[in-house]
C-alpha atoms as a PDB file:
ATOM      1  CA  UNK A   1      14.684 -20.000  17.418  1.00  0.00           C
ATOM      2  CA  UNK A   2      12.327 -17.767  15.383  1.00  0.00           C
ATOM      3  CA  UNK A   3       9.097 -17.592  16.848  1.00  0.00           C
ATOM      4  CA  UNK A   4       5.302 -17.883  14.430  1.00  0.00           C
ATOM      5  CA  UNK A   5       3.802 -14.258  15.083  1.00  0.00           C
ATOM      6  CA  UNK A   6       0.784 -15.768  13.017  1.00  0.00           C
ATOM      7  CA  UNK A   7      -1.040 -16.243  16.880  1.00  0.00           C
ATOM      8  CA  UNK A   8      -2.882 -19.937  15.449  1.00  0.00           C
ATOM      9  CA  UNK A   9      -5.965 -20.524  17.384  1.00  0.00           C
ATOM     10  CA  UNK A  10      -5.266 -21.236  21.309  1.00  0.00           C
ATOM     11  CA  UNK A  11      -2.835 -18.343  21.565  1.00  0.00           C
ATOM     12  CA  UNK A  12      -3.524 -14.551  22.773  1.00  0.00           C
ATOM     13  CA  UNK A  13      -4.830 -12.269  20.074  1.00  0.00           C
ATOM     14  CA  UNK A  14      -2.781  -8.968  19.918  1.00  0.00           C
ATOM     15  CA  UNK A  15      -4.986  -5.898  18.542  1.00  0.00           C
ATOM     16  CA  UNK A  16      -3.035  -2.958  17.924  1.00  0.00           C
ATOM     17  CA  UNK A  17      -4.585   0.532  18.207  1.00  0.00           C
ATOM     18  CA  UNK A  18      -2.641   3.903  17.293  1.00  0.00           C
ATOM     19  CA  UNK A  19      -2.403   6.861  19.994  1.00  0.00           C
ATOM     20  CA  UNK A  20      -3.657   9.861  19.148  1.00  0.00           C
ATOM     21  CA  UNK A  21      -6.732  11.223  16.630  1.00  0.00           C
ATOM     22  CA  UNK A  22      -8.209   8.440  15.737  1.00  0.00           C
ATOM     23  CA  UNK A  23      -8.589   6.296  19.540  1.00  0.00           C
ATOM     24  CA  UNK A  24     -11.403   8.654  20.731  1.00  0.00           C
ATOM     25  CA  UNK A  25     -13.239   7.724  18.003  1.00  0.00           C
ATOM     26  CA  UNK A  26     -12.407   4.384  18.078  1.00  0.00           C
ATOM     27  CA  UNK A  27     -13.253   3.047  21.372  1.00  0.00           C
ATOM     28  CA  UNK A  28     -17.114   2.960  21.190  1.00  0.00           C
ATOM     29  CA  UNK A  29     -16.716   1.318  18.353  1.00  0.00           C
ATOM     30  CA  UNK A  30     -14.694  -1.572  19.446  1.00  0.00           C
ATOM     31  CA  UNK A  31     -16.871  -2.083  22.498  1.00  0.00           C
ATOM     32  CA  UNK A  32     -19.753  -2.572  20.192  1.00  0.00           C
ATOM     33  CA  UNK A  33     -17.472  -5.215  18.749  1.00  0.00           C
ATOM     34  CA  UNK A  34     -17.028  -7.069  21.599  1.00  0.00           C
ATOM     35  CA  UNK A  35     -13.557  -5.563  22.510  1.00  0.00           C
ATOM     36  CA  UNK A  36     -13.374  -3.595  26.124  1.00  0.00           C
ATOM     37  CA  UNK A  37      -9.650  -2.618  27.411  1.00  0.00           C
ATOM     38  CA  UNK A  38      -9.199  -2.623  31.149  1.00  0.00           C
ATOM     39  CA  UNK A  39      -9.388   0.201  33.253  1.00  0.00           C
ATOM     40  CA  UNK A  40      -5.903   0.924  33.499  1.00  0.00           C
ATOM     41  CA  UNK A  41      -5.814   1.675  29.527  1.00  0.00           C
ATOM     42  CA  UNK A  42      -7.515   4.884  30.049  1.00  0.00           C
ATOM     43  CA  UNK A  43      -5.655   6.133  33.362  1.00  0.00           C
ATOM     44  CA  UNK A  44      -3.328   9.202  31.234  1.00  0.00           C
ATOM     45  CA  UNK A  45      -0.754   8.350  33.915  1.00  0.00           C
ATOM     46  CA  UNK A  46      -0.091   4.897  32.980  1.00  0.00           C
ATOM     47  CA  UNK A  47       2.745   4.458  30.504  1.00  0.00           C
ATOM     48  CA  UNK A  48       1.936   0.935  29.831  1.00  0.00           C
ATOM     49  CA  UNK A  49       2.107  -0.069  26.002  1.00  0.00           C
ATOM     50  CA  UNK A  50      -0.127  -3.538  26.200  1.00  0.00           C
ATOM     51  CA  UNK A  51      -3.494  -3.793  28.214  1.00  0.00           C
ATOM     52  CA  UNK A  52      -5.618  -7.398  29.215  1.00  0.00           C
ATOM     53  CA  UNK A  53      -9.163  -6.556  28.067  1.00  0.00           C
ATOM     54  CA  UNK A  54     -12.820  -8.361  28.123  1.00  0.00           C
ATOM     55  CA  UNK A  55     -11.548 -10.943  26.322  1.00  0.00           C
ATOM     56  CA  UNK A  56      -8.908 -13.506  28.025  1.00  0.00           C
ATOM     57  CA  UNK A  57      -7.638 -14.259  24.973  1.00  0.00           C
ATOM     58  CA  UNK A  58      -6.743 -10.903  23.671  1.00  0.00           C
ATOM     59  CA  UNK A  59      -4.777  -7.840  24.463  1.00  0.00           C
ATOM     60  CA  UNK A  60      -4.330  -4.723  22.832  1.00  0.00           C
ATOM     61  CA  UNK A  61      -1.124  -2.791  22.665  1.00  0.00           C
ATOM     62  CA  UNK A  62      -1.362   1.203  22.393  1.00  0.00           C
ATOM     63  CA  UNK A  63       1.741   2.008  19.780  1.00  0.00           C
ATOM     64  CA  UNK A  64       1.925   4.953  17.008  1.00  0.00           C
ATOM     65  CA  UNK A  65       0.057   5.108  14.183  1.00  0.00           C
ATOM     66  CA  UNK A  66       2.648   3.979  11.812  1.00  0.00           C
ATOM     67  CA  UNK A  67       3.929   1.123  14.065  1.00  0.00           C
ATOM     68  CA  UNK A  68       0.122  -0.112  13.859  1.00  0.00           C
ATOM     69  CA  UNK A  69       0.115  -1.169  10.017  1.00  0.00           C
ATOM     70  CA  UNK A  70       4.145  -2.419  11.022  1.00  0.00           C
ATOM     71  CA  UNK A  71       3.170  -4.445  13.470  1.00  0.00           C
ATOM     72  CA  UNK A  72       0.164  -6.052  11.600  1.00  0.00           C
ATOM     73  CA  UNK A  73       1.745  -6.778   8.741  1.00  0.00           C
ATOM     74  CA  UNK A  74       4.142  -8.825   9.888  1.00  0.00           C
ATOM     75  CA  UNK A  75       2.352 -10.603  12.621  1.00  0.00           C
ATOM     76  CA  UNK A  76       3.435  -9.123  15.816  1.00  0.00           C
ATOM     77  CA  UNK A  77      -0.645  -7.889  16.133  1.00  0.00           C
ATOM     78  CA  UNK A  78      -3.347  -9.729  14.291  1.00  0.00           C
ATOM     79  CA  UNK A  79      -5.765  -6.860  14.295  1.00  0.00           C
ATOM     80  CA  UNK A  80      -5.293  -3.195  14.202  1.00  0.00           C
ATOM     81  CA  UNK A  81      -7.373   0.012  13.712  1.00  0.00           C
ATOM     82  CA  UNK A  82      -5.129   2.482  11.807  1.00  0.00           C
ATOM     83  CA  UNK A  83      -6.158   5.887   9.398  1.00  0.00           C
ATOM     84  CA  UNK A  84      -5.900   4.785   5.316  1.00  0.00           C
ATOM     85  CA  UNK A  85      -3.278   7.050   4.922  1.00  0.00           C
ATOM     86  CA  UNK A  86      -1.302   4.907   6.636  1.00  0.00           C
ATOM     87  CA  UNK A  87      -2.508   1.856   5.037  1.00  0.00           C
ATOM     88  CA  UNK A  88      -1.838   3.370   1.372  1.00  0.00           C
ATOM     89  CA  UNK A  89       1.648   4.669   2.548  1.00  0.00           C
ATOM     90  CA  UNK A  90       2.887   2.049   3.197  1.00  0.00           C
ATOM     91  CA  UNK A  91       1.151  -0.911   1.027  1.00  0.00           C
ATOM     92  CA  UNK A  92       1.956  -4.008   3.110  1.00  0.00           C
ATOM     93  CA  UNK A  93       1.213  -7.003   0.718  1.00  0.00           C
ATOM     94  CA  UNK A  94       0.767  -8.916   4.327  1.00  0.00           C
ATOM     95  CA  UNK A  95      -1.669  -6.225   5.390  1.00  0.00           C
ATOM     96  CA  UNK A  96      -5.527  -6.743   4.553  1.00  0.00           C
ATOM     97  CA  UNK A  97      -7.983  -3.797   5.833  1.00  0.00           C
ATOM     98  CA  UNK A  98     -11.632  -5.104   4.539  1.00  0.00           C
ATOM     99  CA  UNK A  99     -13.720  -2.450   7.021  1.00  0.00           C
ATOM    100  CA  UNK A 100     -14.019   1.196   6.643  1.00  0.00           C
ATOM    101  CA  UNK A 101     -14.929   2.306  10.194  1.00  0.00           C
ATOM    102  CA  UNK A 102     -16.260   5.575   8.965  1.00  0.00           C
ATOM    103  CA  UNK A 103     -14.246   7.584  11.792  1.00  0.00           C
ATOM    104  CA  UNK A 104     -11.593   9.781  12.441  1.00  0.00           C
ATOM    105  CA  UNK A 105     -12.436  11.672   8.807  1.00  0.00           C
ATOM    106  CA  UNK A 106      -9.504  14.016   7.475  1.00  0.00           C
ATOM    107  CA  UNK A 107      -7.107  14.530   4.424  1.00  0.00           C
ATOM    108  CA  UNK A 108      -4.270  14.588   3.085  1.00  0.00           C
ATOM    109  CA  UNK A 109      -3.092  17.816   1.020  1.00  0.00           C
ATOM    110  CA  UNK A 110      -0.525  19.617   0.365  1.00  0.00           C
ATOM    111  CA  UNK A 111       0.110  23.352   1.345  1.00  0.00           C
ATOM    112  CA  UNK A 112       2.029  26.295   1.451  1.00  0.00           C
ATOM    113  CA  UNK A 113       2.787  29.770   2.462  1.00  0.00           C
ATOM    114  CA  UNK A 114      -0.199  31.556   1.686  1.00  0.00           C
ATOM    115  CA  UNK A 115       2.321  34.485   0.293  1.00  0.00           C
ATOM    116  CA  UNK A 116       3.668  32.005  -1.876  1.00  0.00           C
ATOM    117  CA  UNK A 117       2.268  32.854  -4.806  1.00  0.00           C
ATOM    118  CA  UNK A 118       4.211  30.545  -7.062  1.00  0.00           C
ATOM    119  CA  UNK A 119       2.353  27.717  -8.411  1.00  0.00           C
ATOM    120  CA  UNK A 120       5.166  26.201  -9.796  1.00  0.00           C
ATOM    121  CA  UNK A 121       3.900  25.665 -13.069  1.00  0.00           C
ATOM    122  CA  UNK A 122       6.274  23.957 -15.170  1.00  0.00           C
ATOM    123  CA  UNK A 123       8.423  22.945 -12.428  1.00  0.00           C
ATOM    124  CA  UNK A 124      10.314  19.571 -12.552  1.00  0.00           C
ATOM    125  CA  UNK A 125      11.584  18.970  -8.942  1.00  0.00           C
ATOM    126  CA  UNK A 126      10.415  20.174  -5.552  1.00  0.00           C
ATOM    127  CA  UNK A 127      11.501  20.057  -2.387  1.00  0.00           C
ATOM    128  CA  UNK A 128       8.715  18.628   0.196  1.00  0.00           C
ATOM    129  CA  UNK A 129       8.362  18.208   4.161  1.00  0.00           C
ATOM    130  CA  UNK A 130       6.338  15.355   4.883  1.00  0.00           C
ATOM    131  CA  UNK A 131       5.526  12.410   6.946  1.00  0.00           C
ATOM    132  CA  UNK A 132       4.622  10.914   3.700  1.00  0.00           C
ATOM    133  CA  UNK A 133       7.334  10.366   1.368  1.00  0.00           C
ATOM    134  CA  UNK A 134       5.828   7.184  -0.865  1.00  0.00           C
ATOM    135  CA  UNK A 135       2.032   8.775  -1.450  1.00  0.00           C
ATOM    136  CA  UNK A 136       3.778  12.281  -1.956  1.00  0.00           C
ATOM    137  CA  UNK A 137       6.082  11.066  -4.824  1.00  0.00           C
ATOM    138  CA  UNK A 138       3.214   9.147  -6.568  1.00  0.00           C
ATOM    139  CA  UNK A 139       0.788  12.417  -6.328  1.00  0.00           C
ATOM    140  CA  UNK A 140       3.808  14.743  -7.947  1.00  0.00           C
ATOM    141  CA  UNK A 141       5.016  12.155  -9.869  1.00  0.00           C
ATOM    142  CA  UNK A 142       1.377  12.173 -11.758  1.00  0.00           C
ATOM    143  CA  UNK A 143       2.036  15.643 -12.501  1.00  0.00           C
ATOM    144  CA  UNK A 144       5.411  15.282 -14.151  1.00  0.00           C
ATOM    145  CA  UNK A 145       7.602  16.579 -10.870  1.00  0.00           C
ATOM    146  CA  UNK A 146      10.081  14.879  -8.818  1.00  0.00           C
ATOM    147  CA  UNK A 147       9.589  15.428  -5.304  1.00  0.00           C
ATOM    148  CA  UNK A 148      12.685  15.941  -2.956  1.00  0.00           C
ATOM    149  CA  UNK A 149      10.942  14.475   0.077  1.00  0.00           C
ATOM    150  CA  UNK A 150      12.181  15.730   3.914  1.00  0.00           C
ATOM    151  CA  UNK A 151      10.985  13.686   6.082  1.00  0.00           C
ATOM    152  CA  UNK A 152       9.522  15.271   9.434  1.00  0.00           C
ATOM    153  CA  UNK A 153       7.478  13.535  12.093  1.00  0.00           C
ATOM    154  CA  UNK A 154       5.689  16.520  13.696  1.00  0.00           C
ATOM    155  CA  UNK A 155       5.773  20.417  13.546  1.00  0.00           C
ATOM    156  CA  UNK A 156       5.170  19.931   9.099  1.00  0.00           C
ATOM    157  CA  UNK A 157       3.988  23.710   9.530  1.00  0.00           C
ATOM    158  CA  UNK A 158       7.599  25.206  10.048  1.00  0.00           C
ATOM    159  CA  UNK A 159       8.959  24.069   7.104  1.00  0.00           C
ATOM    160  CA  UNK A 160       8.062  26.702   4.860  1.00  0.00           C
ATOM    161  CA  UNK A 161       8.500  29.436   6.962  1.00  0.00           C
ATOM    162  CA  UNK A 162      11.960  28.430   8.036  1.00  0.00           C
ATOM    163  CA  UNK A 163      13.426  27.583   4.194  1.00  0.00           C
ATOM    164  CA  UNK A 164      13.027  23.771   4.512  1.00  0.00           C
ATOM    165  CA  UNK A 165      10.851  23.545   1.899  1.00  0.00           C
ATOM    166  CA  UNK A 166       8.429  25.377  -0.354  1.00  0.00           C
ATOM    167  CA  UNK A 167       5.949  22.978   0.042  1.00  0.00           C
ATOM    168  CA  UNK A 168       4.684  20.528   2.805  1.00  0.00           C
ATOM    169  CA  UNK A 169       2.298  17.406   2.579  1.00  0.00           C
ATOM    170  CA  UNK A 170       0.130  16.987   5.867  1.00  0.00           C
ATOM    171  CA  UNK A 171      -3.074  15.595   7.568  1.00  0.00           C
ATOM    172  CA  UNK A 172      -5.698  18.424   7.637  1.00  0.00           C
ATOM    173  CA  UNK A 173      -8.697  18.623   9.587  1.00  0.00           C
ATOM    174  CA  UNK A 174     -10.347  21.548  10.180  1.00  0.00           C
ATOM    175  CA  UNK A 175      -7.655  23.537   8.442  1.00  0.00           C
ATOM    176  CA  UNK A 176      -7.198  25.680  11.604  1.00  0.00           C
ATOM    177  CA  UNK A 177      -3.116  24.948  11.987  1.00  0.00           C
ATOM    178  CA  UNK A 178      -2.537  26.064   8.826  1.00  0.00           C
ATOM    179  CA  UNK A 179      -3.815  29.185   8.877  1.00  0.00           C
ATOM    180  CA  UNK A 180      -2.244  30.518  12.348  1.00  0.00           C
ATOM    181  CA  UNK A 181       0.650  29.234  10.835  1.00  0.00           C
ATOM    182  CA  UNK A 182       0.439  31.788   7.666  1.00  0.00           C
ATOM    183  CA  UNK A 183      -0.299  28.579   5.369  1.00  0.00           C
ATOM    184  CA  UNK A 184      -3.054  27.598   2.835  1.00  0.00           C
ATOM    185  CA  UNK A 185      -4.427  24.670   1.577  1.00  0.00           C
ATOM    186  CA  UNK A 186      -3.749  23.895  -2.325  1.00  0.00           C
ATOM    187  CA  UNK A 187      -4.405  20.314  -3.076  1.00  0.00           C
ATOM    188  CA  UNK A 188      -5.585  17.428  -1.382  1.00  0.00           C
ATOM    189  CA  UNK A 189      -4.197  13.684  -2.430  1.00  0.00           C
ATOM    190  CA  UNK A 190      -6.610  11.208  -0.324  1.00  0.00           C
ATOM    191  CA  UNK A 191      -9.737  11.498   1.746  1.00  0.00           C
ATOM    192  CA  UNK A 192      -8.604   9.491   5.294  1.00  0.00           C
ATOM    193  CA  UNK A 193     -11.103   7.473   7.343  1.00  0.00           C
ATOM    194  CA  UNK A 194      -9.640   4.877  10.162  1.00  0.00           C
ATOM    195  CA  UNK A 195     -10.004   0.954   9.193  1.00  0.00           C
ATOM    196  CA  UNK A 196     -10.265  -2.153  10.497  1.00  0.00           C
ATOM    197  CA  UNK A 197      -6.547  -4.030   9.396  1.00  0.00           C
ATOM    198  CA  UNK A 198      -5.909  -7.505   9.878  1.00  0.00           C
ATOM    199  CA  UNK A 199      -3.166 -10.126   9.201  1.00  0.00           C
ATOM    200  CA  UNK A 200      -3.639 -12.009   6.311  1.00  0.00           C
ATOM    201  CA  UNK A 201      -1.752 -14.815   7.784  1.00  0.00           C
ATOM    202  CA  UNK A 202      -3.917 -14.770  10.604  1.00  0.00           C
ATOM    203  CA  UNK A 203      -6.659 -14.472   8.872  1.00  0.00           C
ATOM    204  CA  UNK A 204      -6.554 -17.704   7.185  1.00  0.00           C
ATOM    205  CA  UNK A 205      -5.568 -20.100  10.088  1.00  0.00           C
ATOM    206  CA  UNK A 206      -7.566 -18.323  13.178  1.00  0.00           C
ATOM    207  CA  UNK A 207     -10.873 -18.095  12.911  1.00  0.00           C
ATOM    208  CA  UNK A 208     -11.356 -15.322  15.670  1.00  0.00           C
ATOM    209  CA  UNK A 209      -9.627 -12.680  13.282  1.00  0.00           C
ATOM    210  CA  UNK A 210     -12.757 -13.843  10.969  1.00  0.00           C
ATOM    211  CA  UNK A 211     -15.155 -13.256  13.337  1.00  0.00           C
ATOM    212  CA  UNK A 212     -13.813 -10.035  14.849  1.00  0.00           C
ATOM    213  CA  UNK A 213     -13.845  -8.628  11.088  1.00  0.00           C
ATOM    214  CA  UNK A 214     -16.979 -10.110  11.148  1.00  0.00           C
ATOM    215  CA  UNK A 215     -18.240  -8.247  13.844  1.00  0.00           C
ATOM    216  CA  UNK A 216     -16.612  -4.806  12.849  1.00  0.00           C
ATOM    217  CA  UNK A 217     -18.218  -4.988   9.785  1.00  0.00           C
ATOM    218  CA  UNK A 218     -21.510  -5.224  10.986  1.00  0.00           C
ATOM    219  CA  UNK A 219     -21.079  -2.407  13.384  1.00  0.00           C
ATOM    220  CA  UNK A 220     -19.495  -0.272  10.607  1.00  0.00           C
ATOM    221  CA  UNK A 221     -23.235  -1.579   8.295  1.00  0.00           C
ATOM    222  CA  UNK A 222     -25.477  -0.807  11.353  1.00  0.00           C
ATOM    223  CA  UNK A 223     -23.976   2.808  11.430  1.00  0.00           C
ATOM    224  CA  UNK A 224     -24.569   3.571   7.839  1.00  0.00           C
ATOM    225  CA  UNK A 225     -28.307   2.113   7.925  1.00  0.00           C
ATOM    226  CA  UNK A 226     -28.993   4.472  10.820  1.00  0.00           C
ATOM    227  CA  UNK A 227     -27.118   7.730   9.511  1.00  0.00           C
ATOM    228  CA  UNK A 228     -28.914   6.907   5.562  1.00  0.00           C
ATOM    229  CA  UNK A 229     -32.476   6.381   7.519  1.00  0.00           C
END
């Protein structure tokens, strides 16, 4: 028997939250929205995935990034916080993120070996190492060049150096892994701040996904009154 992942009001609320970067940032800002994980989500040691919280009807499970947006949009997790990139890679019609949470800032560009002086001007395919294989095609393909995408979940910076490819599409930050790892910074596609990502489903038939957006968003407005004052 299939089971409704939709969580209709009465069940447990799942909220989904992605390890790495972005967490930091977002915990003060889900305790201003009402949602506190117990104390065992913050012990390093504990390799738990899903945590009670404040709220007896709601848990939150700690998953990657990715998984987040996967989870949400097909109602495993109601409500997630994940980065935009990963909301515009992978374009979940069943996916809905109405709040900017103005944190974990960064961007996606594409780089190179910085004695790579090639532009490849004129070039029709490339070869690419990214975790980013749909919003890399679309940004070459606006240019007129195919993009051979390899697809690599971590260590992006060896690719050049090692002949994997030319080219490699990659959060950046401060820019500071790139350039101890001889590369430089020649494009960016998207500016990346974390959101607030809900279920549609869920959305429609429980009204606490409402009111947690709700609550977000008036965090998220608070924030930008305060910072434009």
């Amino acid at each position: 028997m299939t089971t409704d992942l939709s969580s209709p009001a009465g069940d447990q609320l799942t909220f989904a939250v992605p390890k790495g970067r972005i967490l930091d940032e977002a915990l003060p800002v889900m305790a201003r929205a009402g949602v506190v994980p117990e104390d065992g989500f913050h012990d390093k040691a504990n390799r738990s995935l899903s945590f009670g919280t404040n709220r007896e009807d709601m848990r939150l499970i700690r998953v990657r990034a990715f998984d987040v947006a996967t989870f949400v949009a097909h109602g495993a997790a109601q409500v997630g916080i994940v980065g935009s990139d990963v909301v515009e890679e992978f374009d979940y019609d069943d996916l809905y993120a109405p709040v900017d949470l103005d944190i974990g800032h960064c961007r996606l560009s594409v780089a190179r070996l910085a004695g790579d002086e090639n532009d490849h001007a004129g070039a029709s395919h490339l070869r690419v190492a990214t975790k980013y294989p749909n919003l890399t095609r679309r940004h070459f393909e606006r240019q007129g060049i195919q993009a051979e995408c390899v697809k690599l979940n971590g260590a992006m910076e060896l690719a050049p150096s090692l002949g994997l490819a030319r080219q490699i599409v990659d959060l950046v930050s401060t820019g500071t892994t790139l350039k101890m790892n001889g590369l430089v910074e020649t494009s960016r596609i998207i500016e990346i701040t974390a959101r607030l990502i809900v279920n549609r489903a869920a959305l429609k038939t429980d009204p606490r996904v409402g009111e947690l957006v709700a609550a977000f968003r008036a965090d998220a407005e608070a924030r930008a009154t305060k910072d434009a004052a």
